[in-house]
C-alpha atoms as a PDB file:
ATOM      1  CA  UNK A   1    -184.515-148.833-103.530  1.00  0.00           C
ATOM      2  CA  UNK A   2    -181.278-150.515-103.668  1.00  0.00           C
ATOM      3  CA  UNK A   3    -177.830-148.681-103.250  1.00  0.00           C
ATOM      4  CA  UNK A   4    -174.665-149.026-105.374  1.00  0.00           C
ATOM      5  CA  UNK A   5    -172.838-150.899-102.387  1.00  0.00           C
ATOM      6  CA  UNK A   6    -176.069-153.461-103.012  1.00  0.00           C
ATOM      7  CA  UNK A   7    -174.551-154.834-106.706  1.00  0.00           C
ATOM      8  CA  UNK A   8    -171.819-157.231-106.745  1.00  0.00           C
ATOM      9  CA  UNK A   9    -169.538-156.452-109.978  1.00  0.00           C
ATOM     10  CA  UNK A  10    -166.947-159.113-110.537  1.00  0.00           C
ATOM     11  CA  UNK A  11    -165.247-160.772-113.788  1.00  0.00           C
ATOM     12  CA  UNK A  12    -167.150-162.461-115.984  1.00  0.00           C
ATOM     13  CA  UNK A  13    -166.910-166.220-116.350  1.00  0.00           C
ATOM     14  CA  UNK A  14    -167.581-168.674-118.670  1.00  0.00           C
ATOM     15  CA  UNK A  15    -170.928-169.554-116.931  1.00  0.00           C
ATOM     16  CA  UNK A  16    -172.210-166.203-117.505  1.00  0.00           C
ATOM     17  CA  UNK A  17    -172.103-166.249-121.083  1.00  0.00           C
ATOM     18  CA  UNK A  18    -175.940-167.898-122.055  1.00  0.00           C
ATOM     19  CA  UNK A  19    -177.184-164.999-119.506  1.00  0.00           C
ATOM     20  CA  UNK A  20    -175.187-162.574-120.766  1.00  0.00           C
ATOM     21  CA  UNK A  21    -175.877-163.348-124.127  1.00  0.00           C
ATOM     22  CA  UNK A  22    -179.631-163.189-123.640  1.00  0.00           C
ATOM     23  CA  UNK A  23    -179.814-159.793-122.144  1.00  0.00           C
ATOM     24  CA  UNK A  24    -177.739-158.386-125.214  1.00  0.00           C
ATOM     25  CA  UNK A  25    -180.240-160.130-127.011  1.00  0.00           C
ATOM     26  CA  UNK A  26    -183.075-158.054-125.251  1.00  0.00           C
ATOM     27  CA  UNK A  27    -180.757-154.719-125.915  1.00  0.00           C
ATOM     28  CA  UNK A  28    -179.524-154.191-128.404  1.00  0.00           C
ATOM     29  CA  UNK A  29    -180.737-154.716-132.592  1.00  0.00           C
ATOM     30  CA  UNK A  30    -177.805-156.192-133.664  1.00  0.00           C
ATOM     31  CA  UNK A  31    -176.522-158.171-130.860  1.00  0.00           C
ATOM     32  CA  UNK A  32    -173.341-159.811-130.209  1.00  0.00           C
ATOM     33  CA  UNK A  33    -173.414-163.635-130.184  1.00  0.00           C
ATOM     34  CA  UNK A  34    -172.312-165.770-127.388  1.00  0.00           C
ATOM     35  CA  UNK A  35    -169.205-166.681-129.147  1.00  0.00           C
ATOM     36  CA  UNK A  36    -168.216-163.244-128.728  1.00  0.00           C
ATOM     37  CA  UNK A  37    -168.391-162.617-125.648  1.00  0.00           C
ATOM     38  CA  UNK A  38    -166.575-166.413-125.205  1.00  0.00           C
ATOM     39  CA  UNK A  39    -163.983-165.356-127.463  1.00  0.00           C
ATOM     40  CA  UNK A  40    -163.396-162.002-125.826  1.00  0.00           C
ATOM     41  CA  UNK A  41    -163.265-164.012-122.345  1.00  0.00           C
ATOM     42  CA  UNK A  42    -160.239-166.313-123.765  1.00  0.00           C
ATOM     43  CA  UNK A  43    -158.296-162.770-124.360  1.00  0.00           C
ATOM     44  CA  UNK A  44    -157.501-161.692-121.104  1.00  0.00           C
ATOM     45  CA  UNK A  45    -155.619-160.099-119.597  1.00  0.00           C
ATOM     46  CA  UNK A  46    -155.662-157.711-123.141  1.00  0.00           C
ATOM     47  CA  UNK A  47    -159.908-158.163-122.172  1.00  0.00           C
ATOM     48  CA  UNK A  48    -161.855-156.310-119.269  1.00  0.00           C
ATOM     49  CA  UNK A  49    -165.017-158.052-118.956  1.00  0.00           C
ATOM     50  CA  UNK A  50    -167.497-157.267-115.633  1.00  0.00           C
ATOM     51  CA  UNK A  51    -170.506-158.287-114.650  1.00  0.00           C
ATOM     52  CA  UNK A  52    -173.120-156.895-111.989  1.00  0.00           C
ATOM     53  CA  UNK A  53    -175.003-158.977-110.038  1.00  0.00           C
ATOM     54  CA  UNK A  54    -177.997-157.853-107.228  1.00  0.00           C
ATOM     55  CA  UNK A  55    -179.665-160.769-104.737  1.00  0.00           C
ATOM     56  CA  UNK A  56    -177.442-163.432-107.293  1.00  0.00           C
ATOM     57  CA  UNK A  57    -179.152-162.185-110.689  1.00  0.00           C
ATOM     58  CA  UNK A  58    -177.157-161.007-113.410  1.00  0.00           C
ATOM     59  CA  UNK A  59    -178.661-157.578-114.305  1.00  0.00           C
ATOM     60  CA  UNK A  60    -175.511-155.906-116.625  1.00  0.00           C
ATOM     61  CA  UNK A  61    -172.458-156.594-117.849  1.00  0.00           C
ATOM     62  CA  UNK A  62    -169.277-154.130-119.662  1.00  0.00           C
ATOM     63  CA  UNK A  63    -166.700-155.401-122.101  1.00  0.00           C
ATOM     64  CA  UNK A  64    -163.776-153.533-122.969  1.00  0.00           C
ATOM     65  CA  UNK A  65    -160.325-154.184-124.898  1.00  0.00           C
ATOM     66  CA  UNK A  66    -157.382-152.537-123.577  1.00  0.00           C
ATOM     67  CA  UNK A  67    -155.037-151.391-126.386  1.00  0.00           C
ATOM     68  CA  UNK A  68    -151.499-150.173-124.264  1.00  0.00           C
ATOM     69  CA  UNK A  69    -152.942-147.142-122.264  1.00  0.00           C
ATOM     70  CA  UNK A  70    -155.877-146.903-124.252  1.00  0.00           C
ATOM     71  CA  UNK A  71    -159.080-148.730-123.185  1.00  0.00           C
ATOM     72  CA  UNK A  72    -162.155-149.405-125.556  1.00  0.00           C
ATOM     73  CA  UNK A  73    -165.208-149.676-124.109  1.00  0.00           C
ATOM     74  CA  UNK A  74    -167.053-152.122-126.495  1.00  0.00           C
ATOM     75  CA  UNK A  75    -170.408-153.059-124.536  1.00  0.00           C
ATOM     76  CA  UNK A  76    -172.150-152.229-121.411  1.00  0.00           C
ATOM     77  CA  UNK A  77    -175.981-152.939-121.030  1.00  0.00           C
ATOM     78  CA  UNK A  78    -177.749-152.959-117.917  1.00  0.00           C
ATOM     79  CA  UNK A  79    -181.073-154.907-117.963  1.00  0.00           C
ATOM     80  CA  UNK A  80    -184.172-152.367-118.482  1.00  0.00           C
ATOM     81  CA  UNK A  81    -186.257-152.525-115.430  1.00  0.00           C
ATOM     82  CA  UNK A  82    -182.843-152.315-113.287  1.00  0.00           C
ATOM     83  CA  UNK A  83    -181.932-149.161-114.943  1.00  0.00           C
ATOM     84  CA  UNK A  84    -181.398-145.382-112.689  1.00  0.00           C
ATOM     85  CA  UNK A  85    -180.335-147.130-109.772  1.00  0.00           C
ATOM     86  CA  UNK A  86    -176.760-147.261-110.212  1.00  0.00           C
ATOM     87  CA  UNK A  87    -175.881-150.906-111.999  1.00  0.00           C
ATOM     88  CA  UNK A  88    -174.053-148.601-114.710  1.00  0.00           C
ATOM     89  CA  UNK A  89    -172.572-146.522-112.334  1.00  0.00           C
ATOM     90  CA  UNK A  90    -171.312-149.286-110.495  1.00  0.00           C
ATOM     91  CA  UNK A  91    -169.503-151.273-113.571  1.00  0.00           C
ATOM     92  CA  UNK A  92    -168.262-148.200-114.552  1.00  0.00           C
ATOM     93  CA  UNK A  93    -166.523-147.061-111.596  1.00  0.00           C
ATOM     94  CA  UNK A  94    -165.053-150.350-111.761  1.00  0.00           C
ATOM     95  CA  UNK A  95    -163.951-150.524-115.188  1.00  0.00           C
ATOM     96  CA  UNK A  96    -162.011-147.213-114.190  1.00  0.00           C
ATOM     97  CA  UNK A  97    -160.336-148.528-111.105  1.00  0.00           C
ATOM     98  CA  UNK A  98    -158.961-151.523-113.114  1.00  0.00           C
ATOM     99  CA  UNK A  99    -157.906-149.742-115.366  1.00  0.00           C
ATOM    100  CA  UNK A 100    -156.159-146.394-113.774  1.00  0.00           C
ATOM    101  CA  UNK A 101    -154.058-149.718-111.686  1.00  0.00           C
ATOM    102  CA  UNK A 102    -153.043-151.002-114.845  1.00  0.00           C
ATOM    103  CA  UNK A 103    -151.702-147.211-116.126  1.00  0.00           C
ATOM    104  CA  UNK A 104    -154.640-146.541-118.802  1.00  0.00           C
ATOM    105  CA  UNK A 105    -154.190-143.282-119.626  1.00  0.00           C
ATOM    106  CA  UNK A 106    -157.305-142.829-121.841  1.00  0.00           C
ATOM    107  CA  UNK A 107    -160.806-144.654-122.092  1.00  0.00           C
ATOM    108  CA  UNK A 108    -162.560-144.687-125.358  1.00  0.00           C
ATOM    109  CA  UNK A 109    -166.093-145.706-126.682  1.00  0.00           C
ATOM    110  CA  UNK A 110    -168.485-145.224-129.291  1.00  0.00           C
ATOM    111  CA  UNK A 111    -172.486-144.443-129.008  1.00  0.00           C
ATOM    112  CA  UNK A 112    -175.280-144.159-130.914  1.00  0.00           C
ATOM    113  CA  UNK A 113    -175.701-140.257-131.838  1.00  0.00           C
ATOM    114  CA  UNK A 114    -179.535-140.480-130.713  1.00  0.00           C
ATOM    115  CA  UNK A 115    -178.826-142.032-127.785  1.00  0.00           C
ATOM    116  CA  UNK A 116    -178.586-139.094-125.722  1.00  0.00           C
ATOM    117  CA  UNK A 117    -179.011-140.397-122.246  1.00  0.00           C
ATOM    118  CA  UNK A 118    -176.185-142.585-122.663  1.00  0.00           C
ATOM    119  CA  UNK A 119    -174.242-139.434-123.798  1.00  0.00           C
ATOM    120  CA  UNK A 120    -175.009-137.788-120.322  1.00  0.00           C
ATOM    121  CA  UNK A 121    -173.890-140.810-118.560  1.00  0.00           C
ATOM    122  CA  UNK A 122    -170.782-141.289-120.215  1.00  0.00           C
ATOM    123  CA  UNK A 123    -170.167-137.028-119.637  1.00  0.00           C
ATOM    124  CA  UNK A 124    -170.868-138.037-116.067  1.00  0.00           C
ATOM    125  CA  UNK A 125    -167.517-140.031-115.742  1.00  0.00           C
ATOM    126  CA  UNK A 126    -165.269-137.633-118.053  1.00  0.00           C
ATOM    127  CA  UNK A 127    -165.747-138.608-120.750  1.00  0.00           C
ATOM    128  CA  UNK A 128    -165.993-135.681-123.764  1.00  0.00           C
ATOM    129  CA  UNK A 129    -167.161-135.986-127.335  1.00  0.00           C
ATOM    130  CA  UNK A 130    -164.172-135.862-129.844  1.00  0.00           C
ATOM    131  CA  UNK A 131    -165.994-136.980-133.125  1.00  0.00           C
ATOM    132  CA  UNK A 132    -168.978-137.936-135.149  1.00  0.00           C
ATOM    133  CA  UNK A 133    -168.319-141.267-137.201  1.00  0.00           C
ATOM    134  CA  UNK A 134    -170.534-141.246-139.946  1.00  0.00           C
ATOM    135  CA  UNK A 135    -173.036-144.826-140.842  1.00  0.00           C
ATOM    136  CA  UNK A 136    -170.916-146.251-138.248  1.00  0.00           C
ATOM    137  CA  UNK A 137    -173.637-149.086-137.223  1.00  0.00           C
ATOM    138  CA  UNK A 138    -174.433-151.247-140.144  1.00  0.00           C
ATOM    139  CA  UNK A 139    -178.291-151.562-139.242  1.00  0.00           C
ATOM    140  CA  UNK A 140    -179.204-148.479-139.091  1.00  0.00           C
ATOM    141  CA  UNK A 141    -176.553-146.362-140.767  1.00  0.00           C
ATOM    142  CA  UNK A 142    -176.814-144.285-137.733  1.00  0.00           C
ATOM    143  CA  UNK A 143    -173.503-141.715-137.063  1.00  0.00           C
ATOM    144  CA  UNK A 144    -171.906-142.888-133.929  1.00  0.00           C
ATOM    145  CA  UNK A 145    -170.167-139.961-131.306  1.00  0.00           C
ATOM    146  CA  UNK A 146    -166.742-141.370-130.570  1.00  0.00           C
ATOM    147  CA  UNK A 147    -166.079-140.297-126.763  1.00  0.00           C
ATOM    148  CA  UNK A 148    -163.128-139.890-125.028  1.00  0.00           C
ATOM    149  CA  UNK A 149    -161.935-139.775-121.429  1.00  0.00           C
ATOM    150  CA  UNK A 150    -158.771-138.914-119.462  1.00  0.00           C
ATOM    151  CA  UNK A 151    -157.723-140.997-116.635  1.00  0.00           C
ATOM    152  CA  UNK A 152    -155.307-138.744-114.502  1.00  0.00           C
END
């Protein structure tokens, strides 16, 4: 089994994109296209994207927007048959040390009300449930919990 000091997480270039791109594709139902992910790559610094590599394969990636001392975590996905042995963990730990150097004070995200194992991981880092946001995603009209965490 591999450790977390096994995965590589580092930015995410423009190469990454296609890959990237595909495994949202594989995710998620309503993925975001390429140009997304290009566009949010040609926002930096206000952009925090990461990806996580193990034995030079791409197997997850996080995207967040920081908003003055708020952060917004938009995506992370970790492909399926690397999950439970720490790829999340590892781009999330990141994504925190980034930004508690850059003086985030809070980290925010949305998820999908049934998806409770991603609730567990996100309670996991700090992060507490502040509020259900009704229909949030368009196709399901699933209610999304908006979570919150406190960098101190």
């Amino acid at each position: 089994m591999k450790a977390l000091e096994d995965f590589i997480i580092r930015d995410m270039v423009e190469d990454d994109i296609e890959k990237v791109a595909l495994l949202e594709q594989s995710i998620f139902p309503t993925p975001w296209p390429g140009e997304i992910f290009a566009r949010e790559l040609k926002a930096r610094p206000k952009a925090l994207l990461l990806v996580a590599e193990l034995d030079g394969r791409l197997c997850g990636y996080l995207v967040a927007r920081i908003f003055a001392e708020t952060v917004h975590v938009t995506n992370i996905a970790v492909e399926s048959e690397m999950r439970r042995i720490g790829v999340g963990t590892a781009l999330m730990k990141e994504c925190i040390s980034r930004c508690f150097e850059k003086g985030v004070k809070f980290l925010r995200l949305e998820v999908r009300e049934s998806n409770i194992p991603a609730r567990r991981f996100y309670e996991k880092f700090g992060f507490r449930e502040l509020e259900l946001r009704i229909g949030y995603y368009s196709d399901t009209g699933e209610d999304a919990v908006i979570m919150v965490a406190e960098l101190s």
